[in-house]
C-alpha atoms as a PDB file:
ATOM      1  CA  UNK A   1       0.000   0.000   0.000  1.00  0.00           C
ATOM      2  CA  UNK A   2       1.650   3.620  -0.763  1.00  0.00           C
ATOM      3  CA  UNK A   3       1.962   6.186   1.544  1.00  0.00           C
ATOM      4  CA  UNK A   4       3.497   9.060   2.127  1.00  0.00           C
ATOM      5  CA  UNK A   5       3.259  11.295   5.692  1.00  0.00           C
ATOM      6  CA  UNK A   6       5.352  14.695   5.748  1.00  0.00           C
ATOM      7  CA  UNK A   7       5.634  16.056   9.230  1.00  0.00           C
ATOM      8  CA  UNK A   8       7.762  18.564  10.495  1.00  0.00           C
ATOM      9  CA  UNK A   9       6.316  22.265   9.558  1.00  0.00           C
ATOM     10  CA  UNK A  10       5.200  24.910  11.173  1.00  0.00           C
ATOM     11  CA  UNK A  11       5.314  28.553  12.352  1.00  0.00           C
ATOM     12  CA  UNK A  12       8.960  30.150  11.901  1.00  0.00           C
ATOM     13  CA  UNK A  13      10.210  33.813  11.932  1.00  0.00           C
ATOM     14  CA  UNK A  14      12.478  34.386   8.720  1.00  0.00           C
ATOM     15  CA  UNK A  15      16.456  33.499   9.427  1.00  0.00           C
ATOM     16  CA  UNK A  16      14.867  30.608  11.581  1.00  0.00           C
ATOM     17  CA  UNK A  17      15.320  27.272  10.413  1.00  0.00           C
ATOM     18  CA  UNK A  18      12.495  23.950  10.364  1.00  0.00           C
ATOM     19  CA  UNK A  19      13.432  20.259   9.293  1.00  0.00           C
ATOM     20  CA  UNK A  20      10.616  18.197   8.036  1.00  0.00           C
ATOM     21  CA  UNK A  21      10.754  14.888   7.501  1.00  0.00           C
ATOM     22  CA  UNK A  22       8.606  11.784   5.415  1.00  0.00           C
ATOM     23  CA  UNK A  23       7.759   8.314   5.793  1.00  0.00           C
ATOM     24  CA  UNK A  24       7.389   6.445   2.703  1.00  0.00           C
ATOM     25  CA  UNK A  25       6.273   3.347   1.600  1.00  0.00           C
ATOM     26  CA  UNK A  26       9.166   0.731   0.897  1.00  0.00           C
ATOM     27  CA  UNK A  27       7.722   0.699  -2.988  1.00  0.00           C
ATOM     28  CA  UNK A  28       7.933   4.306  -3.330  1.00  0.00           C
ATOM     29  CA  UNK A  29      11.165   4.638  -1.463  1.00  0.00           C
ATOM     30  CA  UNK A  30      13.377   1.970  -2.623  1.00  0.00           C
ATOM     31  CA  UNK A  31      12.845   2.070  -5.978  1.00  0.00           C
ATOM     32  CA  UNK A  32      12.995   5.699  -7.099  1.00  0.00           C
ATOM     33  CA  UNK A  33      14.715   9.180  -6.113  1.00  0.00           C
ATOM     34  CA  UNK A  34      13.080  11.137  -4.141  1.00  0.00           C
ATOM     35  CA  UNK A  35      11.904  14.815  -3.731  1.00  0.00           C
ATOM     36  CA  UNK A  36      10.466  17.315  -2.322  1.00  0.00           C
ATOM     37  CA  UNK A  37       7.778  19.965  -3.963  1.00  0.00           C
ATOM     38  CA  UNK A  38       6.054  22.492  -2.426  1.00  0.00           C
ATOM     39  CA  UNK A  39       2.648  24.295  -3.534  1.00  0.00           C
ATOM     40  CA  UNK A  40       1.964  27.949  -2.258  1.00  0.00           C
ATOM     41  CA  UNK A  41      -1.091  29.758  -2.470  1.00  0.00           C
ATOM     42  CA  UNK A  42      -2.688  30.465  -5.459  1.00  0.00           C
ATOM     43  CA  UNK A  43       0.509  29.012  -7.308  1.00  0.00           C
ATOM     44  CA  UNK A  44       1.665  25.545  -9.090  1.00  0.00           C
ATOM     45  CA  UNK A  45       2.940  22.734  -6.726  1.00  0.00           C
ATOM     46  CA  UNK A  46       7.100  23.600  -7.825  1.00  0.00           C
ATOM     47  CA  UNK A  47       9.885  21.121  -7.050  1.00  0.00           C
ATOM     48  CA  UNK A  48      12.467  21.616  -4.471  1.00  0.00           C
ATOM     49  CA  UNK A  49      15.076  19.293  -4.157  1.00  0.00           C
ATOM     50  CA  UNK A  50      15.304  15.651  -4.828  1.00  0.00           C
ATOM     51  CA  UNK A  51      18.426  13.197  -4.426  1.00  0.00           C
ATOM     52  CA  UNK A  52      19.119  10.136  -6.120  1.00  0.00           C
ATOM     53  CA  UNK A  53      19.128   6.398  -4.509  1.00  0.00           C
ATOM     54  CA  UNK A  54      23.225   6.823  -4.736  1.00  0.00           C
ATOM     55  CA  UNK A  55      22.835   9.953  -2.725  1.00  0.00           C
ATOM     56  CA  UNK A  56      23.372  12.471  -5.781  1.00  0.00           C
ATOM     57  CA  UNK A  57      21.294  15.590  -4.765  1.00  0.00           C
ATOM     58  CA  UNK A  58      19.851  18.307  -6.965  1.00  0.00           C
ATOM     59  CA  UNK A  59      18.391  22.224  -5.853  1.00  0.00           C
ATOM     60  CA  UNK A  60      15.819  24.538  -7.030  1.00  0.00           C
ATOM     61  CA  UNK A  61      17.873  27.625  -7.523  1.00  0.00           C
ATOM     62  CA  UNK A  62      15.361  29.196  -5.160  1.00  0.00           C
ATOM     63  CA  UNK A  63      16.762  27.244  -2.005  1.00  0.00           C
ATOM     64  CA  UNK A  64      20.229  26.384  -3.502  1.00  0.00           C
ATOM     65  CA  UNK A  65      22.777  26.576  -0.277  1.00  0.00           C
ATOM     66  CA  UNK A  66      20.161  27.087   2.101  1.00  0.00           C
ATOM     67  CA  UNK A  67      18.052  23.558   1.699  1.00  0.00           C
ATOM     68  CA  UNK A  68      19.764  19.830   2.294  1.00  0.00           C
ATOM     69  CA  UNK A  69      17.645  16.628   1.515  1.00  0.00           C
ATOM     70  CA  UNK A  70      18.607  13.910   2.924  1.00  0.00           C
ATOM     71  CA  UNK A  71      17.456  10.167   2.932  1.00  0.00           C
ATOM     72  CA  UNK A  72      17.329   7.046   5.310  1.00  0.00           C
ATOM     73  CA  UNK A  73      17.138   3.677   4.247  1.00  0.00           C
ATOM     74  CA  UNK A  74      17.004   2.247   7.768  1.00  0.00           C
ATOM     75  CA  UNK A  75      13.869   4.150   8.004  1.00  0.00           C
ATOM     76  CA  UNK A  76      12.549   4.554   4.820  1.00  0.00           C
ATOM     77  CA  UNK A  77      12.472   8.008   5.728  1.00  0.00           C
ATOM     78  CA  UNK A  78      13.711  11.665   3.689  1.00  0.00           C
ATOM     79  CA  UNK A  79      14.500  15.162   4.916  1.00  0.00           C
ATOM     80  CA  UNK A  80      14.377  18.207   4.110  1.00  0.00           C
ATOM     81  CA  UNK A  81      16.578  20.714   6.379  1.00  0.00           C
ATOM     82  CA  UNK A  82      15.532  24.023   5.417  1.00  0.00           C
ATOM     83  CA  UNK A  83      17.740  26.738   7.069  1.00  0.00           C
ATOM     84  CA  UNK A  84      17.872  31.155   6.511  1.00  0.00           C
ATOM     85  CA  UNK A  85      14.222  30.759   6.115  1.00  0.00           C
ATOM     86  CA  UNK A  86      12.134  33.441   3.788  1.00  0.00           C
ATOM     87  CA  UNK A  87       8.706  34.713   3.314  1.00  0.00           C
ATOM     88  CA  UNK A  88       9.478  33.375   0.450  1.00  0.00           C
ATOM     89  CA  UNK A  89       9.146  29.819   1.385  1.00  0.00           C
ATOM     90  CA  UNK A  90       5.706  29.971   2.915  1.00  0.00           C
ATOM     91  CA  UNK A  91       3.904  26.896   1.578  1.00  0.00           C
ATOM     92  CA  UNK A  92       2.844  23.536   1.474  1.00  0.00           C
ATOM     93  CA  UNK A  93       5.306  20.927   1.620  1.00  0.00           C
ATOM     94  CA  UNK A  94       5.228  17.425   0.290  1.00  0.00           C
ATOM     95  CA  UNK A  95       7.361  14.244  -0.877  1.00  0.00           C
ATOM     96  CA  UNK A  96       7.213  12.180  -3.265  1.00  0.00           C
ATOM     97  CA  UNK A  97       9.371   9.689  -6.136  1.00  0.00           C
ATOM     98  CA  UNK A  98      11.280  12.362  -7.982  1.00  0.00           C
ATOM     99  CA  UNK A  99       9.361  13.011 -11.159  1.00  0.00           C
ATOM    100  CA  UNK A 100       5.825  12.904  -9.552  1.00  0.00           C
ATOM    101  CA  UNK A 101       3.166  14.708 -11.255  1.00  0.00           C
ATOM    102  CA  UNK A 102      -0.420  15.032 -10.986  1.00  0.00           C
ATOM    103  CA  UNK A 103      -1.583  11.024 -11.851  1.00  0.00           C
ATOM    104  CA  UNK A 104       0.755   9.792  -8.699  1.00  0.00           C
ATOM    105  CA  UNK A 105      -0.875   9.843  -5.015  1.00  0.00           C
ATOM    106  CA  UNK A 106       0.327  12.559  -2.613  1.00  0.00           C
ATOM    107  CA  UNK A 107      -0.033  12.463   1.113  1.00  0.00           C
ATOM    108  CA  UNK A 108      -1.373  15.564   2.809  1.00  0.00           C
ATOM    109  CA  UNK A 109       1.699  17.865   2.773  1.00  0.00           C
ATOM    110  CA  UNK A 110       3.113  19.677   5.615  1.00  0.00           C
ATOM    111  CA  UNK A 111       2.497  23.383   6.167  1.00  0.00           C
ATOM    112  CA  UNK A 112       5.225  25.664   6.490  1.00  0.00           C
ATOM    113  CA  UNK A 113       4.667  29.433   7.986  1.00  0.00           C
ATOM    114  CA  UNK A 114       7.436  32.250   7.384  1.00  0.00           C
ATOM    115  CA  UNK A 115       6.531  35.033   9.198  1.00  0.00           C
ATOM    116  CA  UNK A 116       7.710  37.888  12.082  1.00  0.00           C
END
């Protein structure tokens, strides 16, 4: 059965720093890369980072040197440490197989708050 639970966001004041996290299923997670997108409002869900089952990792330019994903095998489990937070970065957070689109199941995101 798939699933996918992010966890992790919250309220933050910008500079602060969050790090979210998401269980996967062992068919999602062992068999693709995976990523993280995030959807704020009234925009397009936008990808974020993903990294590669050998551990190559890849940035939006938006969170380049600010963002590291991360993944666990032990756990099944990725990351997302998001540090220098911006109002920028307001949204909703999920994770998926790197590649997702619209047709694939999401789980119910996580939300993340920037704000003094």
């Amino acid at each position: 059965q798939v699933h996918l639970v992010e966890s992790g966001g919250g309220l933050v004041q910008p500079g602060g720093s969050l790090r979210l996290s998401c269980a996967a299923s062992g068919s999602i997670f062992r068999n693709n890369g995976m990523g993280w997108y995030r959807q704020a409002p009234g925009k397009q869900r936008e990808f974020v980072a993903s990294i590669s089952s050998g551990g190559f990792t890849y940035y939006s330019d938006s969170v380049k040197g600010r963002f590291t994903i991360l993944r666990d095998y032990a756990k099944n489990s990725v990351y997302l440490q998001m540090n220098s937070l911006i109002a920028e970065d307001t949204a909703v957070y999920y994770c998926n197989k790197r590649y997702a689109d619209v047709r694939d199941y999401w789980g119910q995101g996580t939300q993340v708050t920037v704000s003094s």
